[in-house]
Protein backbone atom coordinates (compact mmCIF):
# COMPACT_ATOMS: atom_id res chain seq x y z
CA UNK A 1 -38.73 -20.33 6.58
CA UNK A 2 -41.18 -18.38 9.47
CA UNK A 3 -44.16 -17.04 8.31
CA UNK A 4 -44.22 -13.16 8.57
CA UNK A 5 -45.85 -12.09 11.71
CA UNK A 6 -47.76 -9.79 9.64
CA UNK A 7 -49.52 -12.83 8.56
CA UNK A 8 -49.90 -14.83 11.57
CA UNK A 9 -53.30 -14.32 13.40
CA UNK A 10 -53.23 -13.86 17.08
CA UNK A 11 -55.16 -16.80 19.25
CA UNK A 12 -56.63 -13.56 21.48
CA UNK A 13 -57.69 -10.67 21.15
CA UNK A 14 -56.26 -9.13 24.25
CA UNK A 15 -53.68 -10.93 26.66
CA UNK A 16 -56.20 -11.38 29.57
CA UNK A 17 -56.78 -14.66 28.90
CA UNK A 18 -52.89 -15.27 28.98
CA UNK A 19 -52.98 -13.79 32.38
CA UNK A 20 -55.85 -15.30 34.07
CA UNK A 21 -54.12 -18.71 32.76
CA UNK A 22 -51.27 -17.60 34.91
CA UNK A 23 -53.54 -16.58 38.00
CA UNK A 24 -55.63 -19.54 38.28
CA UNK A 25 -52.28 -21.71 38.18
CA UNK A 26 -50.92 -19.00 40.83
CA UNK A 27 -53.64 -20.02 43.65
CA UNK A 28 -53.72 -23.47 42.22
CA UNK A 29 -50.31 -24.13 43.27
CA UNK A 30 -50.08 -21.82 46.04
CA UNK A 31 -47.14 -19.29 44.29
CA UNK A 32 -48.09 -15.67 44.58
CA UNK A 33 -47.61 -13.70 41.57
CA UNK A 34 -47.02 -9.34 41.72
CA UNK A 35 -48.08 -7.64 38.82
CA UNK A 36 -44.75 -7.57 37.69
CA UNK A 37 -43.86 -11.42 38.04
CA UNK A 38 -47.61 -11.68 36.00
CA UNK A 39 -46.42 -9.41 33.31
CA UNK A 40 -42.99 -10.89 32.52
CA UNK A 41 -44.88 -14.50 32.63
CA UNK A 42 -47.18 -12.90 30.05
CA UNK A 43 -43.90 -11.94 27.87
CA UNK A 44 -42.20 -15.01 28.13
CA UNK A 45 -45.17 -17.37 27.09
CA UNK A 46 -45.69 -14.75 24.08
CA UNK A 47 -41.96 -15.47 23.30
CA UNK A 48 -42.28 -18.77 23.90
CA UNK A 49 -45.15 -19.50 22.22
CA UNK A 50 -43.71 -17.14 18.86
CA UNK A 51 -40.08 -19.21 19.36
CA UNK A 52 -41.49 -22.73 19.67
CA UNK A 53 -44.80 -23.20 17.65
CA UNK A 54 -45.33 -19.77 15.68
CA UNK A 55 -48.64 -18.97 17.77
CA UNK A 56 -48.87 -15.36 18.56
CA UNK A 57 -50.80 -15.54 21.64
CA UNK A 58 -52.44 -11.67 21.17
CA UNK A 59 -51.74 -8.24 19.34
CA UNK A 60 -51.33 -6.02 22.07
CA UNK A 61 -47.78 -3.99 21.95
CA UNK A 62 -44.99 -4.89 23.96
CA UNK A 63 -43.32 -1.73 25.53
CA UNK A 64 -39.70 -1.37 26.50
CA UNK A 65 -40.09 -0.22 30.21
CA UNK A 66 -37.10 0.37 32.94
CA UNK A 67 -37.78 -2.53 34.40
CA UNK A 68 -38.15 -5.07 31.30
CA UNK A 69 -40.86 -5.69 28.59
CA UNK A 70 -44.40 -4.27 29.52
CA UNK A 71 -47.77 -5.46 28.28
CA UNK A 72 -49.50 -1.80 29.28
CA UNK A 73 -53.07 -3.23 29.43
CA UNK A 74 -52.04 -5.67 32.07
CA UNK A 75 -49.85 -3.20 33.91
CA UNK A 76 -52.57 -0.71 34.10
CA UNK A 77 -55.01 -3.56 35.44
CA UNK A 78 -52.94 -4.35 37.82
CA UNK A 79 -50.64 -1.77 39.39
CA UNK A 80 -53.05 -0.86 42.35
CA UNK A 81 -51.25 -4.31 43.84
CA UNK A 82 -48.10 -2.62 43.88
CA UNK A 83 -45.62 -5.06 44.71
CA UNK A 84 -48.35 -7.45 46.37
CA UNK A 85 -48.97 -10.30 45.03
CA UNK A 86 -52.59 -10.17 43.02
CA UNK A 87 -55.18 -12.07 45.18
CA UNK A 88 -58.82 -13.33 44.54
CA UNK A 89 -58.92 -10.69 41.08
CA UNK A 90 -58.78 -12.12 37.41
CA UNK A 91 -57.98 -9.58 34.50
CA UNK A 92 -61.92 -8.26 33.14
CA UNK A 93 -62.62 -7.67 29.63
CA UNK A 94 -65.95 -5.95 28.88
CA UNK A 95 -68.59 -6.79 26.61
CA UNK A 96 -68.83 -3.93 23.76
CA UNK A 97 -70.93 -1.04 24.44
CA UNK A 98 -71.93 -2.43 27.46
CA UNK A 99 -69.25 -1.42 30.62
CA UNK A 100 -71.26 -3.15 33.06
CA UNK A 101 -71.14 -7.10 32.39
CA UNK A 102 -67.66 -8.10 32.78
CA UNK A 103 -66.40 -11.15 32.49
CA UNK A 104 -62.59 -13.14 32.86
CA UNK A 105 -61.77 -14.69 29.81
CA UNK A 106 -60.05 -17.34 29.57
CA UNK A 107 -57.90 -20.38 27.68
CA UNK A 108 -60.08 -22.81 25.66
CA UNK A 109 -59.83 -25.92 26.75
CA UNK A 110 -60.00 -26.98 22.91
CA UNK A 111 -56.20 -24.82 22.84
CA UNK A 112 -54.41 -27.55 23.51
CA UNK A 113 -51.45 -25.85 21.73
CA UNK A 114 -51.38 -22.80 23.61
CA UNK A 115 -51.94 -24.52 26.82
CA UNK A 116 -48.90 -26.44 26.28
CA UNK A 117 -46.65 -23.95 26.21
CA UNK A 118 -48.65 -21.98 28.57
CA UNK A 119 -48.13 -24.99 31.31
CA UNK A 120 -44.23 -25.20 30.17
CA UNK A 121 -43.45 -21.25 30.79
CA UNK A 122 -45.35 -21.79 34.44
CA UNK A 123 -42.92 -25.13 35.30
CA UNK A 124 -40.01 -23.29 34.07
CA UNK A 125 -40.62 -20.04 35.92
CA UNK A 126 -43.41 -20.02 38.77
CA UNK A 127 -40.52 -20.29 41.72
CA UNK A 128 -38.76 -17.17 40.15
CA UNK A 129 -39.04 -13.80 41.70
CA UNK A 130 -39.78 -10.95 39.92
CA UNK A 131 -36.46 -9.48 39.82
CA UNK A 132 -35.37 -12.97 38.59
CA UNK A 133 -37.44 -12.50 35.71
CA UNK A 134 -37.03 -8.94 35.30
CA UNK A 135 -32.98 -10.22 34.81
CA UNK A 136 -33.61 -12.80 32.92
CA UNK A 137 -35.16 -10.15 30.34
CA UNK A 138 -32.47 -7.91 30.53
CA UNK A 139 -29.94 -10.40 29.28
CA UNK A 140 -27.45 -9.22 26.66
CA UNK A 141 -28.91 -9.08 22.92
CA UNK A 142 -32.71 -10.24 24.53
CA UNK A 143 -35.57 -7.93 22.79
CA UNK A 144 -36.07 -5.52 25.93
CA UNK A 145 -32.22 -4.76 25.86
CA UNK A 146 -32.00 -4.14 22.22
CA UNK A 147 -34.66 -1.62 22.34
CA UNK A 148 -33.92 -0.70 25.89
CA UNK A 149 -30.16 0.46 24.65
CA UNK A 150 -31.30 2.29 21.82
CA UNK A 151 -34.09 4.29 23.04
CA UNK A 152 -33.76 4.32 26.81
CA UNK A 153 -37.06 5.46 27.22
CA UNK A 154 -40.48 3.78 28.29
CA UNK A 155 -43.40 3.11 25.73
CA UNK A 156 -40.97 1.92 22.70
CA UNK A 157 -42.13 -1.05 21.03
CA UNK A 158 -40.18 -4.35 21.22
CA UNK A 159 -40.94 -5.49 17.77
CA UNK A 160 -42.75 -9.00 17.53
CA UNK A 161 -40.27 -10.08 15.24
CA UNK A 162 -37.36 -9.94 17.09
CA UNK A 163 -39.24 -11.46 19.99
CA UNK A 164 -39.66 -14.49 17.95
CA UNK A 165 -36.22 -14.52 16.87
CA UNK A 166 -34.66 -14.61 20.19
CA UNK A 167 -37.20 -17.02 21.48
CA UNK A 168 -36.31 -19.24 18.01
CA UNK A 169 -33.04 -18.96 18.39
CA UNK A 170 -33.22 -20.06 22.46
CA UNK A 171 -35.03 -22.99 21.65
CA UNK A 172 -32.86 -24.08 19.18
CA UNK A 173 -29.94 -23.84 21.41
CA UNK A 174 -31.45 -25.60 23.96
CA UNK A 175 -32.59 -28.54 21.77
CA UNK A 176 -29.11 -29.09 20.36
CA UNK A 177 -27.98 -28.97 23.88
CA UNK A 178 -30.43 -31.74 25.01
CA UNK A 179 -31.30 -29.66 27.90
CA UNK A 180 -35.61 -29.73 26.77
């Protein structure tokens, strides 16, 4: 039996530290990452990380978008790339009451956990495209298309819960297919 979601704490606050993760491994290994190949990364590790271990990597709302599941903070940081891919920039988070020391935050090394499936969801998906991954979350009966097909417009929620689900459900498949 899953624990509700409603009582599972997040590991962040915000997903920044999700996507700097992502963009230090970007110039690390030399594969450029667009905004949009960042924020589907960002989805699937939350999916992942729900499916697979029950961490919820942060609380921020996941938006059904045209083009697949949108974490708006991270869009909104990042959109002045366009379709470029994001270079020498880190996602900022601010100290409170105080808009002038930013900082990047980032993974604890201590999160072994997190950075486990964090380093999985990069090896699986790094050399896909963003259109790959904007596919791959447009699959029949994913989250994004569920809510996608009912609502057909931008800023509905894909509910947590039936991220976790799908992810769940994935992973089992995959282990009783010996494919992980």
């Amino acid at each position: 039996m899953m624990t509700p979601l409603s009582e599972v704490k997040a590991k962040y606050e915000t997903p920044s530290e999700v996507a700097n993760f992502f963009l230090e491994k970007s110039r690390k290994d030399g594969v450029p990452v667009t905004p949009m190949k960042l924020i589907k990364l960002i989805y699937l590790a939350y999916g992942w990380a729900l499916g697979a271990e029950d961490i919820k990597l942060f609380d921020e709302r996941i938006e059904a978008w045209k083009y697949g599941p949108v974490i708006p903070s991270i869009y909104h940081e990042f959109k002045h790339f366009g379709s470029a891919p994001i270079i020498d920039f880190l996602s900022q988070r601010y100290e409170a009451f105080d808009d002038k020391d930013a900082y990047a935050p980032k993974i604890s090394k201590d999160d072994s956990d997190v950075l486990d499936v964090l380093d999985l969801v990069w090896d699986l998906y790094k050399d896909k495209s963003a259109t790959e991954l904007m596919i791959l979350t447009h699959e029949k009966d994913a989250p994004w298309e569920k809510v996608w097909s009912k609502h057909k417009f931008e800023n509905s929620e894909i509910p947590p819960d039936s991220i976790r689900t799908y992810y769940k459900d994935l992973m089992d498949k995959l282990l009783k297919s010996d494919v992980v």
